[in-house]
Protein backbone atom coordinates (compact mmCIF):
# COMPACT_ATOMS: atom_id res chain seq x y z
CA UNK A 1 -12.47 -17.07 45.74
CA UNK A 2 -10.27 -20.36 46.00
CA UNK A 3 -10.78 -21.98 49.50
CA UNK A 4 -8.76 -25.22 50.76
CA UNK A 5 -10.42 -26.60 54.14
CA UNK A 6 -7.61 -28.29 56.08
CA UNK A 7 -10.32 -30.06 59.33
CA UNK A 8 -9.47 -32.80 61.66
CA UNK A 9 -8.94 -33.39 65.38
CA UNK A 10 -5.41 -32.25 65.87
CA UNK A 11 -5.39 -33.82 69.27
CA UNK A 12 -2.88 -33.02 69.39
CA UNK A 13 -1.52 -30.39 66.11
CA UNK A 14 1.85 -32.35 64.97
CA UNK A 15 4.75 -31.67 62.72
CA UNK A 16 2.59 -33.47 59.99
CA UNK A 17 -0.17 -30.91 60.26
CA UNK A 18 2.22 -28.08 60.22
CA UNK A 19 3.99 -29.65 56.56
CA UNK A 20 0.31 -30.14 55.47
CA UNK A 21 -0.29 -26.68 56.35
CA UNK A 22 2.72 -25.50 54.68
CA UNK A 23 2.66 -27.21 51.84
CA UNK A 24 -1.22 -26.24 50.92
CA UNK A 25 -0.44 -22.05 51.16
CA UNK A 26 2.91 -22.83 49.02
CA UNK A 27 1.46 -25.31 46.36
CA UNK A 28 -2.54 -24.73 46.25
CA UNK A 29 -3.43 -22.00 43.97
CA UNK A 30 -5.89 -20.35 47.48
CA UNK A 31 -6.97 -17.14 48.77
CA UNK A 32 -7.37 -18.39 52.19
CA UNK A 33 -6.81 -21.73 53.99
CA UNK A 34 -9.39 -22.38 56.78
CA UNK A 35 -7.98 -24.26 59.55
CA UNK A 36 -10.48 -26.34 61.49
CA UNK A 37 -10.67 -28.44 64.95
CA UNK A 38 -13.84 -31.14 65.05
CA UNK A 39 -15.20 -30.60 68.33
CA UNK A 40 -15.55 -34.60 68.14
CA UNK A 41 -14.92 -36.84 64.91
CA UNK A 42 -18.32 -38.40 63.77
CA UNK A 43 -16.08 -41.44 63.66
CA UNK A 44 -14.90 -41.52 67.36
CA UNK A 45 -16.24 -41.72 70.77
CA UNK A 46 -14.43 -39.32 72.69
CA UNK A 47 -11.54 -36.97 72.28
CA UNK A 48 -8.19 -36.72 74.70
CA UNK A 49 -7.72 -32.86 74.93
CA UNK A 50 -10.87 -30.47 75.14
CA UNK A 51 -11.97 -28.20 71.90
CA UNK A 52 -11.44 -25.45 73.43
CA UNK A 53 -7.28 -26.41 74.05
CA UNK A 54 -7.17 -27.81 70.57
CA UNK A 55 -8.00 -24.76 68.97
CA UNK A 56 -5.70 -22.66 70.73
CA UNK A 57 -2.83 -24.93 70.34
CA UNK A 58 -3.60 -24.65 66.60
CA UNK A 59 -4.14 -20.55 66.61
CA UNK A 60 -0.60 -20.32 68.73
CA UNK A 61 0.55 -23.02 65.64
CA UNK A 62 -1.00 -21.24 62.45
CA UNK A 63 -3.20 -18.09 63.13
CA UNK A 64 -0.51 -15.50 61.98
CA UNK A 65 -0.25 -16.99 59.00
CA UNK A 66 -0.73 -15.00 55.65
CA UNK A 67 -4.16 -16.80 54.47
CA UNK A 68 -4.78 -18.55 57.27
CA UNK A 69 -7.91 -18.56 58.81
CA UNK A 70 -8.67 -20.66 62.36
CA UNK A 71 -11.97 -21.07 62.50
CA UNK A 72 -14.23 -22.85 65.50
CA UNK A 73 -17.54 -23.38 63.84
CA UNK A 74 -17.19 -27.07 64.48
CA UNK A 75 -16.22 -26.79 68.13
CA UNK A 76 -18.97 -24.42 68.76
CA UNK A 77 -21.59 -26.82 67.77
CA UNK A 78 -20.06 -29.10 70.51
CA UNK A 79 -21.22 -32.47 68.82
CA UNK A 80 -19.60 -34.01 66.00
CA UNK A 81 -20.15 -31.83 62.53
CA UNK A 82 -20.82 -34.01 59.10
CA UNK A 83 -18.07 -32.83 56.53
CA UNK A 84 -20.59 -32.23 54.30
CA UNK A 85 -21.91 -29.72 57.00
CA UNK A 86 -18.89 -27.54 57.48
CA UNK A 87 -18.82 -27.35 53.95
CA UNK A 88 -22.14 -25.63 53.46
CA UNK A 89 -21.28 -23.40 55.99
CA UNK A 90 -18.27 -22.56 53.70
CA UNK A 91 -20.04 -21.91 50.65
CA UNK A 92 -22.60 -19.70 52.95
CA UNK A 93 -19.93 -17.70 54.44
CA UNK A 94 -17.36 -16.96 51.18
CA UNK A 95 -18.55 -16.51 47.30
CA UNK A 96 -16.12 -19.99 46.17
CA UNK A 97 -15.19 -20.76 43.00
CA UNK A 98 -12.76 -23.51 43.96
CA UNK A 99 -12.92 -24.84 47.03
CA UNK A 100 -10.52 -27.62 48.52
CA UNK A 101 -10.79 -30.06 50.70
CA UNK A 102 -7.46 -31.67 52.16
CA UNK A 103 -7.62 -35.15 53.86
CA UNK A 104 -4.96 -37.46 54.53
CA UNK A 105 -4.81 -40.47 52.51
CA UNK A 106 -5.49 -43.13 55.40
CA UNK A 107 -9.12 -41.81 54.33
CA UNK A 108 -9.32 -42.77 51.58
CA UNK A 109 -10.21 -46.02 52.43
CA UNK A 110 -13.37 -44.71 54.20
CA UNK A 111 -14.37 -41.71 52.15
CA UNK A 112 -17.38 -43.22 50.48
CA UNK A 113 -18.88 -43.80 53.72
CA UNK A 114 -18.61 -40.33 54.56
CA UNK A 115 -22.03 -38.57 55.31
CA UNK A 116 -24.08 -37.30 51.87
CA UNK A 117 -20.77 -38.23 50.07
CA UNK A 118 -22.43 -38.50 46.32
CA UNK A 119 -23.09 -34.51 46.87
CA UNK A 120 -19.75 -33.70 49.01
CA UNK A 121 -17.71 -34.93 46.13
CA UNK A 122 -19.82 -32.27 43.65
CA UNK A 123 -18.90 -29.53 45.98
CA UNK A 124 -14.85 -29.68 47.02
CA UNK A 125 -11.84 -30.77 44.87
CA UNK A 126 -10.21 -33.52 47.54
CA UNK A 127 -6.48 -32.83 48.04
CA UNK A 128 -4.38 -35.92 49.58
CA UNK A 129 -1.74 -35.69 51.85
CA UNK A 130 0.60 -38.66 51.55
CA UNK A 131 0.89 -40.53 54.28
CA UNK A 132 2.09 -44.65 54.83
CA UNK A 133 2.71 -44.94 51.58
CA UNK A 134 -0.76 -45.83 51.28
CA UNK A 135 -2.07 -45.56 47.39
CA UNK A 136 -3.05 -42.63 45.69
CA UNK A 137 -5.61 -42.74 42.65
CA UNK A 138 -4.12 -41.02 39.70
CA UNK A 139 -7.63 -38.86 39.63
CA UNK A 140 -7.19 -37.46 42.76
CA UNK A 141 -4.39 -34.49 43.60
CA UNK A 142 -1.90 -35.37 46.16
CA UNK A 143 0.91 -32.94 48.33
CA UNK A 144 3.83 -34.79 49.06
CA UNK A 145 4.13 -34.11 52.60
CA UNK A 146 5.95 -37.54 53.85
CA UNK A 147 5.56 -37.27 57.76
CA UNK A 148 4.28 -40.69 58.70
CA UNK A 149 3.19 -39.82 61.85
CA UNK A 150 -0.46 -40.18 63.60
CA UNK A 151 -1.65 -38.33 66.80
CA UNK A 152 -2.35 -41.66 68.43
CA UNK A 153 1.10 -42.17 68.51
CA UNK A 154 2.12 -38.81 70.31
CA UNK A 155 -0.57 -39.49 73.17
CA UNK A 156 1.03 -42.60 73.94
CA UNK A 157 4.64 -40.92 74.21
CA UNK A 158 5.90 -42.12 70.99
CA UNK A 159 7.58 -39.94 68.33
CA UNK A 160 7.32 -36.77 70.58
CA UNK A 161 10.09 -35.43 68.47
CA UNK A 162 7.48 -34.70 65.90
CA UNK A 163 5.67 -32.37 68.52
CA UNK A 164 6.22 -28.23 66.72
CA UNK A 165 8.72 -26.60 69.60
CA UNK A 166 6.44 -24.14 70.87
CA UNK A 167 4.05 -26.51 71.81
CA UNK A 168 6.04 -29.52 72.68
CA UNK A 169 6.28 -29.06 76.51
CA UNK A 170 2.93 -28.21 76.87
CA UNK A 171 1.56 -30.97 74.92
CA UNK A 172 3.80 -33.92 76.19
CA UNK A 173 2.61 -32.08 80.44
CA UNK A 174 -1.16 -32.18 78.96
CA UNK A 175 -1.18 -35.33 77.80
CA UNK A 176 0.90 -37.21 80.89
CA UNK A 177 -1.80 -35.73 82.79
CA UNK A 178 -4.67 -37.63 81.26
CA UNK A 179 -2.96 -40.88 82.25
CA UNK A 180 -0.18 -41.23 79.10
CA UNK A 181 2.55 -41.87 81.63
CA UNK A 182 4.37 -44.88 79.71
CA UNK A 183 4.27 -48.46 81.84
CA UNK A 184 6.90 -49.39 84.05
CA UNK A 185 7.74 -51.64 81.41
CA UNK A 186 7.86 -49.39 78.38
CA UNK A 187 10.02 -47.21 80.96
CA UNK A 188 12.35 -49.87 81.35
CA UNK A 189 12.88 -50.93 77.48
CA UNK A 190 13.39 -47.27 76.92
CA UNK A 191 16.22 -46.83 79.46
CA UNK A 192 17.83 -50.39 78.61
CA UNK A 193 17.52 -49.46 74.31
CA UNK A 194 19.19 -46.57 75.02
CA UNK A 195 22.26 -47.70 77.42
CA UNK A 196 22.45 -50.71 74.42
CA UNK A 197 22.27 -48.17 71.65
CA UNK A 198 25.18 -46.03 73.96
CA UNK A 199 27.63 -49.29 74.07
CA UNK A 200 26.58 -50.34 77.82
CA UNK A 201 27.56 -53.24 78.48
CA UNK A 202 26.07 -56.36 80.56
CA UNK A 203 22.94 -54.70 81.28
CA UNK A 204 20.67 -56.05 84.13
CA UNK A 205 16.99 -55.60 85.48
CA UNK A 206 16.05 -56.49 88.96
CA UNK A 207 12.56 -55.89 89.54
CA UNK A 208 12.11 -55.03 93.03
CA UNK A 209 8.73 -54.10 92.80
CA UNK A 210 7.12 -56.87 95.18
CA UNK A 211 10.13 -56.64 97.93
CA UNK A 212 10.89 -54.54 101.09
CA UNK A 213 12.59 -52.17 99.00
CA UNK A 214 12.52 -48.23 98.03
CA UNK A 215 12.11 -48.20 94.50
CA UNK A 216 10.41 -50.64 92.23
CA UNK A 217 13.34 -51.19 89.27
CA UNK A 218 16.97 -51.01 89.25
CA UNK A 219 19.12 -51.06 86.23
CA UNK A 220 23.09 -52.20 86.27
CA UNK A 221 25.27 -51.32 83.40
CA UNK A 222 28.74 -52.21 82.93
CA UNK A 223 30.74 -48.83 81.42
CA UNK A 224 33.96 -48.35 79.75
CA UNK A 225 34.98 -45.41 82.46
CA UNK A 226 34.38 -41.95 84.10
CA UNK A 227 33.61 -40.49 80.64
CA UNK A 228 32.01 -42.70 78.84
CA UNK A 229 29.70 -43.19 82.59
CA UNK A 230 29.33 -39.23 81.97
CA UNK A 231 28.16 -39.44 78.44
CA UNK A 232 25.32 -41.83 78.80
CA UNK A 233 23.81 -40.12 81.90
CA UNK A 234 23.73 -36.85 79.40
CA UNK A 235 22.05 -39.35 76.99
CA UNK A 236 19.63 -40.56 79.19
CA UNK A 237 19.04 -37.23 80.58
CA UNK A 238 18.04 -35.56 77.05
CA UNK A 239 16.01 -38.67 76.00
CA UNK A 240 14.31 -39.60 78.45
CA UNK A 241 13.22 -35.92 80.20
CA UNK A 242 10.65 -35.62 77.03
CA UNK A 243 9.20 -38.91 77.99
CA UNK A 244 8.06 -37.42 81.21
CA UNK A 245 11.24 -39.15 83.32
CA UNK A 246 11.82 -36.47 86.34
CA UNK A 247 15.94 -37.05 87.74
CA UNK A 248 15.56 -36.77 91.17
CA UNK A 249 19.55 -37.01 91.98
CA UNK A 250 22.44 -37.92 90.40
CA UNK A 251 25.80 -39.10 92.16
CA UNK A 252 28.77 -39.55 90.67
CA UNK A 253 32.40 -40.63 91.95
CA UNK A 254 33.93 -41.38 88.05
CA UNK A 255 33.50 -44.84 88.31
CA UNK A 256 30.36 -45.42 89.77
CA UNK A 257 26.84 -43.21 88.74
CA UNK A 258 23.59 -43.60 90.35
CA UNK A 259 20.67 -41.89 89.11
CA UNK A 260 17.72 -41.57 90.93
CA UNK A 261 14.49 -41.42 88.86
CA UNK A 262 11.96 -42.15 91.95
CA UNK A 263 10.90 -45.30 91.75
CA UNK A 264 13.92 -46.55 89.20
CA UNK A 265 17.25 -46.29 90.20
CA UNK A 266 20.31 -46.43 87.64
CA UNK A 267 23.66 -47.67 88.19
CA UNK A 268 26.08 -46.71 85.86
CA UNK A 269 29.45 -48.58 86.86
CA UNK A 270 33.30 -49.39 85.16
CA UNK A 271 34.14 -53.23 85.33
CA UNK A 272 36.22 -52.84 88.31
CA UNK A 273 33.63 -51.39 90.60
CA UNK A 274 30.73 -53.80 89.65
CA UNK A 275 32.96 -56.73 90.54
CA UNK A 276 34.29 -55.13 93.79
CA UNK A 277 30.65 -54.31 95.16
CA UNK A 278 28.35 -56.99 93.37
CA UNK A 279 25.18 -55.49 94.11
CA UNK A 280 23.68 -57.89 91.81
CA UNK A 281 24.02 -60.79 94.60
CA UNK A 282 22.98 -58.02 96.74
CA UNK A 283 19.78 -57.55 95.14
CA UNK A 284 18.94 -61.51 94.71
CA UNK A 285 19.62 -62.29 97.98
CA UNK A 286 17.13 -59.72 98.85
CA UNK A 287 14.22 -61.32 96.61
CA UNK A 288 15.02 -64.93 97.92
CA UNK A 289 14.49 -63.59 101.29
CA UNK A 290 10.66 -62.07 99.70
CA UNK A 291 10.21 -65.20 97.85
């Protein structure tokens, strides 16, 4: 029997897991692809999401796949599991003739430190997934999968668009709720980069945050009109709801749009109306007074 062993933490299971996953049952000459969450890397301290949530975010993700097998011996040793381990266990459990062992290629860097590696590399053929253009060694087979993406980034609320759909809103709640709520100030570049990116013009920060005031940030933009005021609240709307952003209200009277995100308030104005009303001196004034 040909095995390919696809391990790792998937905390949490990406879009570049799912093309490694696709791309082993399509290109790898298997009988069955065991899919495997560590209870804990042997190489980290501590995990974000529990074993038991990783491995059913990656059954919901692969386990009716044709092949496929999701398998928890790791996370029901509940301590971290030597490669060379799991692999034993494999060759216990199935009569292999080939058996494959798919790693991406940041470690390749690392593998010779890897636990009992002189006998690990007489047991598994290692498969590389590409991955930051990092070097692969002619000797060694490699699956294009070019998704340059890392889990780390995902629990810090970048590059959520690489989350798999039917796990995205449960994955971006999970992880907000162990404390991944961006910074106020990461909040604020994101809502500034996006009115830029949207042609918003003479954009303004006052940070209210140490005044007698009731919210912490507000933002001023300068728009070209009603509909062009219209289209960037629908922009920051869709962009910013994945990031965890919650709209409490949203008023609009065409020329002038203020949305409320709770302790940031937006306000989206044409030329005319953010000379006439100059909240800007407003808002100074109000920090002199604090000052």
């Amino acid at each position: 029997m040909n095995i390919a062993f696809f391990g790792g933490s998937f905390d949490p299971p990406h879009l570049g897991h799912d093309s490694v996953v696709k791309m082993a049952l399509n290109e790898l000459n298997i009988d069955k692809l065991v899919i495997m969450p560590t209870f804990i890397s042997p190489f980290k301290s501590d995990y974000s999401a529990p074993p038991e949530l990783r491995l059913k975010w990656i059954t919901r993700l692969w386990g009716d796949l044709d092949k496929v097998e999701i398998s928890d011996f790791e996370v029901n040793k509940a301590r971290p599991v030597p490669t060379i381990e799991t692999i034993d266990h494999l060759y216990e459990k199935y009569e292999i003739s080939n058996l494959y062992l798919i790693i991406g290629a940041d470690h390749l860097a690392t593998l010779d430190k890897w636990h009992d590696f002189t006998r690990l590399k007489t047991l598994v053929k290692f498969v590389i997934a590409e991955r930051d253009h990092i070097n692969i060694p002619e000797n060694l087979q490699k699956m294009g999968t070019h998704v340059d993406i890392s889990s780390s980034q995902i629990r810090h609320s970048e590059c959520l668009e690489n989350l798999p759909e039917v796990l995205k809103e449960e994955i971006i709640k999970f992880y907000q709720g162990k404390n991944m709520e961006l910074s106020m100030q990461q909040r604020i570049e994101n809502i500034v980069k996006i009115l830029d990116e949207k042609k918003a013009e003479e954009i303004q920060v006052f940070d209210m945050s140490d005044k007698d005031y009731f919210v912490k940030q507000v933002v001023i933009a300068t728009t070209m009109g009603e509909r062009h005021a219209l289209s960037l609240t629908d922009d920051l709307k869709e962009k910013l709801k994945p990031l965890g952003e919650q709209f409490l209200g949203i008023e609009s009277s065409g020329e002038w749009v203020v949305c409320d995100l709770g302790d940031i308030l937006l306000h989206l104005m044409s030329q005319q109306y953010r000379a006439r009303y100059n909240i800007e001196e407003f808002l100074s004034k109000l920090k002199e007074q604090h000052n």
